[in-house]
C-alpha atoms as a PDB file:
ATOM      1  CA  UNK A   1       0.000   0.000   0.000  1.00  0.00           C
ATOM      2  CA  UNK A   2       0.906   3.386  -0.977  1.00  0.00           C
ATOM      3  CA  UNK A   3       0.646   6.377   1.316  1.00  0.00           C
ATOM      4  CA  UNK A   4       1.055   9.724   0.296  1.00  0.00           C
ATOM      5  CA  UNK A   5       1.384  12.906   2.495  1.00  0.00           C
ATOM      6  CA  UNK A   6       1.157  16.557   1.514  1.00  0.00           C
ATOM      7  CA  UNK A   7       2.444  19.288   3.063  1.00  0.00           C
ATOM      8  CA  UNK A   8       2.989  23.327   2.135  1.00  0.00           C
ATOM      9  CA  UNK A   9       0.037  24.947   1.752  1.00  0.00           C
ATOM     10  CA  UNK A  10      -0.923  27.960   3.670  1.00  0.00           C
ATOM     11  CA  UNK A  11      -2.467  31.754   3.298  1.00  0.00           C
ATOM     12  CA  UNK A  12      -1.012  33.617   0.274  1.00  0.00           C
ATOM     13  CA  UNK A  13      -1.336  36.915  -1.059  1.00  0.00           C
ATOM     14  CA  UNK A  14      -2.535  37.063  -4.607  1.00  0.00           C
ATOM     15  CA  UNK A  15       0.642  37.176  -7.037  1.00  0.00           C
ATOM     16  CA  UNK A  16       2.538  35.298  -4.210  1.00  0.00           C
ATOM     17  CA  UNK A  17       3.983  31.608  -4.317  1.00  0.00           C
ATOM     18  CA  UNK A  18       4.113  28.518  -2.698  1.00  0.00           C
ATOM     19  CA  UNK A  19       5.629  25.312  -2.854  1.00  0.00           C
ATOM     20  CA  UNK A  20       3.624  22.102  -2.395  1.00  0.00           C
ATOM     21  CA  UNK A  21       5.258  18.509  -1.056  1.00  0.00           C
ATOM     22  CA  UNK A  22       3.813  14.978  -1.492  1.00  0.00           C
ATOM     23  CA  UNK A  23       6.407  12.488   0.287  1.00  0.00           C
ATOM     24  CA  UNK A  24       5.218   9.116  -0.054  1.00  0.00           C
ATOM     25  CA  UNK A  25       5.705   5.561   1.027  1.00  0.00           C
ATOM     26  CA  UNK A  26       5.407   2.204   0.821  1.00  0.00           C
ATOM     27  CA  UNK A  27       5.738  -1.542   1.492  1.00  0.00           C
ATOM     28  CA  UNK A  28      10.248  -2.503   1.545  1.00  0.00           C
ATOM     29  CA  UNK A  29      11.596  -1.262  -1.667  1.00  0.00           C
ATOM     30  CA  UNK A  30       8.793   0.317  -2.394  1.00  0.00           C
ATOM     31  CA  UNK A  31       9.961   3.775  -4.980  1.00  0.00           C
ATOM     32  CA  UNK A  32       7.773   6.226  -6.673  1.00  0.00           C
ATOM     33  CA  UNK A  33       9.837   5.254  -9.922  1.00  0.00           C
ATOM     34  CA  UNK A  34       7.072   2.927 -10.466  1.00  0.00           C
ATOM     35  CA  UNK A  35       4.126   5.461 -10.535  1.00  0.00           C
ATOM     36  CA  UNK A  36       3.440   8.491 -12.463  1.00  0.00           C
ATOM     37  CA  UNK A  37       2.502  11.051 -10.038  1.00  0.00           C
ATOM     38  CA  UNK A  38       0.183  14.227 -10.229  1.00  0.00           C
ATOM     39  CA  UNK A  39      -1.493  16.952  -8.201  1.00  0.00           C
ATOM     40  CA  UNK A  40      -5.049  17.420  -8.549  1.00  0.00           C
ATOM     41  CA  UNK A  41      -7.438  20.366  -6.707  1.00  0.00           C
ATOM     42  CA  UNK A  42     -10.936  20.969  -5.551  1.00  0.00           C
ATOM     43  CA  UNK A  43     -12.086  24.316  -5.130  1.00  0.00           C
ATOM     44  CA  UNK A  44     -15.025  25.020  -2.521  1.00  0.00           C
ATOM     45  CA  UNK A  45     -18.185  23.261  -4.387  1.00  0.00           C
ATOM     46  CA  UNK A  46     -16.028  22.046  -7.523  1.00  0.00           C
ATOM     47  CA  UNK A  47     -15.240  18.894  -8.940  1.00  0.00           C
ATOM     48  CA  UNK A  48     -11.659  17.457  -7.951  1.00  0.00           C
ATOM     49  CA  UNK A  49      -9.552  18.286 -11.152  1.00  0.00           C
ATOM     50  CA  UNK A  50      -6.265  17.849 -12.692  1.00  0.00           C
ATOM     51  CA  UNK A  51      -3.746  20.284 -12.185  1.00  0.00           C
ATOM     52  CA  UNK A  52      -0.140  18.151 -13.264  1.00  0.00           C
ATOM     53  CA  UNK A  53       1.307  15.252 -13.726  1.00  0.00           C
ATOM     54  CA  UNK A  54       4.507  13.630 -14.183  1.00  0.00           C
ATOM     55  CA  UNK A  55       5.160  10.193 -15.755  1.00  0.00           C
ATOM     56  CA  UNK A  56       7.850   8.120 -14.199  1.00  0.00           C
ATOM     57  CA  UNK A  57      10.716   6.960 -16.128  1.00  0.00           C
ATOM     58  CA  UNK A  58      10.560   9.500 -18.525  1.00  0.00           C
ATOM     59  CA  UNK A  59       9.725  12.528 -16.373  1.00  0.00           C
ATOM     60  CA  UNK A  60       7.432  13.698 -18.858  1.00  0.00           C
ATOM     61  CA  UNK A  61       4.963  16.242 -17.645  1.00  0.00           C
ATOM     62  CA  UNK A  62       1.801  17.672 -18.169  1.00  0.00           C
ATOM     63  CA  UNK A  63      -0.365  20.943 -17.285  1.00  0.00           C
ATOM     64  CA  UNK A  64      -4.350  21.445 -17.041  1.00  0.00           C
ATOM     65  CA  UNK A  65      -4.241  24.956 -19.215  1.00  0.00           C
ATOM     66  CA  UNK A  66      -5.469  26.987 -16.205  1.00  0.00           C
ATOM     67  CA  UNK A  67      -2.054  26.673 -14.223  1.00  0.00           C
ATOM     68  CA  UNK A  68       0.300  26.417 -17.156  1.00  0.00           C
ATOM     69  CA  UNK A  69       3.239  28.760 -17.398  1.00  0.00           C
ATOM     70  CA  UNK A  70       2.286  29.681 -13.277  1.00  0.00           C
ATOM     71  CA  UNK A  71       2.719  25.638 -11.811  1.00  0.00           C
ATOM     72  CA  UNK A  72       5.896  23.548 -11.846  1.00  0.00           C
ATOM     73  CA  UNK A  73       5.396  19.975 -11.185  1.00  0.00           C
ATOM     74  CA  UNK A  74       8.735  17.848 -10.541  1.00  0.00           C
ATOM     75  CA  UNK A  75       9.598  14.746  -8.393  1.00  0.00           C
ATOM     76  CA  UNK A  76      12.735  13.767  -6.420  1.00  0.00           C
ATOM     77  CA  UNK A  77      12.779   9.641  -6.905  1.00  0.00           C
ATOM     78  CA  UNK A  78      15.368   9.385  -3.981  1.00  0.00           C
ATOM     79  CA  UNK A  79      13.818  11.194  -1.694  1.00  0.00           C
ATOM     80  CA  UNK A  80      10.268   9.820  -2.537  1.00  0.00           C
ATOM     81  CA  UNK A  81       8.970  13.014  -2.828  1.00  0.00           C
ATOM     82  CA  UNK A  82       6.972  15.246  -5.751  1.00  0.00           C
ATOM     83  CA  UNK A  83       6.588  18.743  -5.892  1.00  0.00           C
ATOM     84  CA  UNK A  84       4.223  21.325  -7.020  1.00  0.00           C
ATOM     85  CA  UNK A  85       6.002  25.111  -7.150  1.00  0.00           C
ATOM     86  CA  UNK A  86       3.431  27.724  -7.650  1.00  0.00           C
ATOM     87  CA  UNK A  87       3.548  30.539  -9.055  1.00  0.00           C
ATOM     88  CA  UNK A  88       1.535  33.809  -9.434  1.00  0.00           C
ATOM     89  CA  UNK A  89      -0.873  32.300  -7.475  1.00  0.00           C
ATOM     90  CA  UNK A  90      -4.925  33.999  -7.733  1.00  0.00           C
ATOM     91  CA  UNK A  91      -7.716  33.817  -6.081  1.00  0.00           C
ATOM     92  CA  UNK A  92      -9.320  31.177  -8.416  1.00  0.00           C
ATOM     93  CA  UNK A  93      -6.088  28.866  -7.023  1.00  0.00           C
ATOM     94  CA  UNK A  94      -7.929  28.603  -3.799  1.00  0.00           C
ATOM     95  CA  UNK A  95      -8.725  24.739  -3.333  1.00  0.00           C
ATOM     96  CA  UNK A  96      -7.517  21.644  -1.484  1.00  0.00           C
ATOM     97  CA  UNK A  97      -4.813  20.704  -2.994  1.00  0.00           C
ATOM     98  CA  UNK A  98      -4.150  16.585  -3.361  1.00  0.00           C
ATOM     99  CA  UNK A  99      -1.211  14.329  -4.569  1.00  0.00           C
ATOM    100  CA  UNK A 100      -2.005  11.159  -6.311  1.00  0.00           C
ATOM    101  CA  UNK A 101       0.035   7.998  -7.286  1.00  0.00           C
ATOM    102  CA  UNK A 102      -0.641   5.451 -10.045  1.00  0.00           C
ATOM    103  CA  UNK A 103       0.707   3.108 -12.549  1.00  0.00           C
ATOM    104  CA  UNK A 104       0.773   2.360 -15.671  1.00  0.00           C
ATOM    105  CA  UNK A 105      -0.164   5.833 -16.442  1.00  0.00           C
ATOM    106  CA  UNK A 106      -2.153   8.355 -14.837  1.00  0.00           C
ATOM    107  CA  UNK A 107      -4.274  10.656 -16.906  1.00  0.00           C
ATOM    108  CA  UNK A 108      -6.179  14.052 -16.370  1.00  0.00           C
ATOM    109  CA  UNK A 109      -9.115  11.682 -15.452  1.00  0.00           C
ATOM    110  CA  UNK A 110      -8.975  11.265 -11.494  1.00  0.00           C
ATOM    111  CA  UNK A 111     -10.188   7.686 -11.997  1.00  0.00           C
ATOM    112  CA  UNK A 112      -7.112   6.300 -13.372  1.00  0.00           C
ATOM    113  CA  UNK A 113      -5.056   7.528 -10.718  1.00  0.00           C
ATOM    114  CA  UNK A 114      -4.579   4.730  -7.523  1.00  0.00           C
ATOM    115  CA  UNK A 115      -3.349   6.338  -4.439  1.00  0.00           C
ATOM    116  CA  UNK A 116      -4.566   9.880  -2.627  1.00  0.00           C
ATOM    117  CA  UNK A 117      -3.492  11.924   0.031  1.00  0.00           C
ATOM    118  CA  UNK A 118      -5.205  13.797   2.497  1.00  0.00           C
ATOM    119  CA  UNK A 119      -4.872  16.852   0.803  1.00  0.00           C
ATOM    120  CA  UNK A 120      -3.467  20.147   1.837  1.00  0.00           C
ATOM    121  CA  UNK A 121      -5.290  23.512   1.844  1.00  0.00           C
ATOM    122  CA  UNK A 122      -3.925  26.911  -0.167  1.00  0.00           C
ATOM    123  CA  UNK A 123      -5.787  30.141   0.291  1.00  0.00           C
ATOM    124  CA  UNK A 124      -5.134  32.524  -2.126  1.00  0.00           C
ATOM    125  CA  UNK A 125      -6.832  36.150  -0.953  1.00  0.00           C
ATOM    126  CA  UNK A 126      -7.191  39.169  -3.325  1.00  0.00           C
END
């Protein structure tokens, strides 16, 4: 079993930035190598959604259009951790933001993805 914990979020001024952490675990020899990883969000009375992704092996990543340019999404394999760095954050940013594991291959579609954190909460005031 895979468990995932995020950590970073906060109360940020509208232009600031933040940087989100997701540092999983696992079963002995268990590495996020294996899984692509991603962040997803959902605002107060929104659907979950995809914000980023990045595929293991490759590192190939991907961007829902509303955060691209602004979000950074990258992953430390050794240290079993993934990162979201955000940028010229808005209001609109506000949400609970969630880290989620998977393999084969994780898609902006929440249901292929496997494993979910908590979630960690970013306020972004105007």
């Amino acid at each position: 079993q895979v468990q995932l914990v995020e950590s970073g979020g906060g109360l940020v001024s509208t232009g600031g930035s933040l940087r989100l952490s997701c540092a999983a675990s696992g079963p002995t020899s268990f590495g996020i190598y294996e899984y692509d990883m991603g962040w997803f969000r959902r605002a107060p009375g929104k659907e979950r959604e995809f914000v980023a992704s990045i595929r293991r092996g490759s590192g190939i990543t991907h961007y829902a259009d509303s955060v691209k340019g602004r979000f950074t999404i990258s992953r430390d394999n050794a240290k079993k951790t993934v990162y979201l760095e955000m940028n010229s954050l808005k209001p609109d940013d506000t949400a609970i933001y969630y880290c989620a594991a998977t393999a084969p291959w994780g898609t902006p579609d929440r249901s292929s993805w496997t494993y979910w954190g908590q979630g960690t909460q970013v306020t972004v005031s105007s």
